[in-house]
Protein backbone atom coordinates (compact mmCIF):
# COMPACT_ATOMS: atom_id res chain seq x y z
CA UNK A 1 77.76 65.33 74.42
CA UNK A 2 77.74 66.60 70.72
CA UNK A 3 79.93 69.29 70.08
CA UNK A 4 78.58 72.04 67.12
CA UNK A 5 81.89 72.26 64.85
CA UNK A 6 82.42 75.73 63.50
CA UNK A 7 82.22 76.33 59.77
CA UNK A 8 84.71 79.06 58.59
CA UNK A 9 83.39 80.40 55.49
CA UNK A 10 84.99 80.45 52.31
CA UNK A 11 85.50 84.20 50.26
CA UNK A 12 86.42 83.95 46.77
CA UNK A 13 87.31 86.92 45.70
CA UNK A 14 87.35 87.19 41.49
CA UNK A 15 90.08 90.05 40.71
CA UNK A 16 92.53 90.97 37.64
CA UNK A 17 95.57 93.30 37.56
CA UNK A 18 95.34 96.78 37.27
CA UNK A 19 91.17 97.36 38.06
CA UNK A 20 91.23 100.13 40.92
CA UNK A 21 87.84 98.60 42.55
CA UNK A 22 89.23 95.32 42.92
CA UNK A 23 91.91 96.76 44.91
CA UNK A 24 90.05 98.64 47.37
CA UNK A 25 87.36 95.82 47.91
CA UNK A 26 90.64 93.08 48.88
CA UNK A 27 92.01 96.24 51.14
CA UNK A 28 88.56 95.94 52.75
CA UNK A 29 87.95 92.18 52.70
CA UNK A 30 91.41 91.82 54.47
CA UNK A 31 90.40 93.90 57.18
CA UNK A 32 87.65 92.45 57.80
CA UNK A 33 88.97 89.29 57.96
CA UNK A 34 91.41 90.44 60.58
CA UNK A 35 88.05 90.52 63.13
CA UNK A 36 86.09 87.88 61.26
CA UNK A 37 87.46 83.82 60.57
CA UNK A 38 87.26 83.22 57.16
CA UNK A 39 89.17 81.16 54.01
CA UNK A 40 90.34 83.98 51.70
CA UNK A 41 91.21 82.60 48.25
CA UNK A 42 92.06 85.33 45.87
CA UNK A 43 91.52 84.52 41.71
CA UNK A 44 93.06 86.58 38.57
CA UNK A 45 89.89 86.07 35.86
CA UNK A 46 92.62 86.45 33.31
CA UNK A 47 94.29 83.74 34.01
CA UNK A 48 91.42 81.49 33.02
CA UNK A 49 88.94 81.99 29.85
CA UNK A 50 85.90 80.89 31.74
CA UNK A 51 86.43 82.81 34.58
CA UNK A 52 87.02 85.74 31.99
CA UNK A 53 84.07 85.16 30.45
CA UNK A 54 81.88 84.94 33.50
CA UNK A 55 82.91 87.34 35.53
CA UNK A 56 84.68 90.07 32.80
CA UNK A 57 82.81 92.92 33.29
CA UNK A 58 81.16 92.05 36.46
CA UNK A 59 84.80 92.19 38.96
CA UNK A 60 85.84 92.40 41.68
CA UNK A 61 83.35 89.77 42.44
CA UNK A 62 82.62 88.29 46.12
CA UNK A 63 81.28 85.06 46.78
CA UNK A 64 80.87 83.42 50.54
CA UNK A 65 80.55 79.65 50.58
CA UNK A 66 79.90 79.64 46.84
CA UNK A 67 76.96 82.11 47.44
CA UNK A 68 77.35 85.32 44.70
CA UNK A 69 77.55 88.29 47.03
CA UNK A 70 78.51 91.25 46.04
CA UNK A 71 80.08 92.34 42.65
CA UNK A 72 81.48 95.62 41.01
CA UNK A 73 80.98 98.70 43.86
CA UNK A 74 81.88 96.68 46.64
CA UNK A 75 78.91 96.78 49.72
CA UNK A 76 81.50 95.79 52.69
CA UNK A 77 78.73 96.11 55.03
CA UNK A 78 76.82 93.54 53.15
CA UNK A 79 80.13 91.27 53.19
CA UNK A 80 80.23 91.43 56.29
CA UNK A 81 76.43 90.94 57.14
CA UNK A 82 76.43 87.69 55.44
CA UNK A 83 80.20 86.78 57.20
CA UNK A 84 78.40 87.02 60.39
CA UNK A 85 75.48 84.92 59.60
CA UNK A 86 75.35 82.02 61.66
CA UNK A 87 73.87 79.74 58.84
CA UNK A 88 77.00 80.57 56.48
């Protein structure tokens, strides 16, 4: 018998001190993940150029499983949507 194995999907969630959305969208993301399994790994763009210079302007920024989300006004609903899939 082949058992399916469960993929738990990895959030990255782009942030930087001090930006009011960013904080709202990880109060959200961390209640979801209360209900849904997921890898949360949080990253300040300011502590690296590149991520500075790709995400800058763009934050917070959400991506599942390397998959570019949702960015700036935070759609939880869509976070979640995509959390649920069972192809993630």
């Amino acid at each position: 018998m082949i058992q399916e194995v469960e993929e738990i999907p990895i959030v990255e969630f782009y942030t930087k001190p001090g930006c009011h959305l960013c904080e709202e969208a990880l109060h959200d993301i961390k209640k979801i993940e209360q209900v849904v399994r997921m890898r949360l790994h949080e990253y300040n763009i300011d502590e690296e150029d590149a991520l500075t210079e790709e995400f800058g302007i763009m934050i917070p920024v959400i991506k599942i499983n390397g998959e570019l989300v949702q960015y700036g006004n935070v759609d939880m609903n869509i976070v979640k949507r995509v959390l649920l899939r069972k192809d993630v």
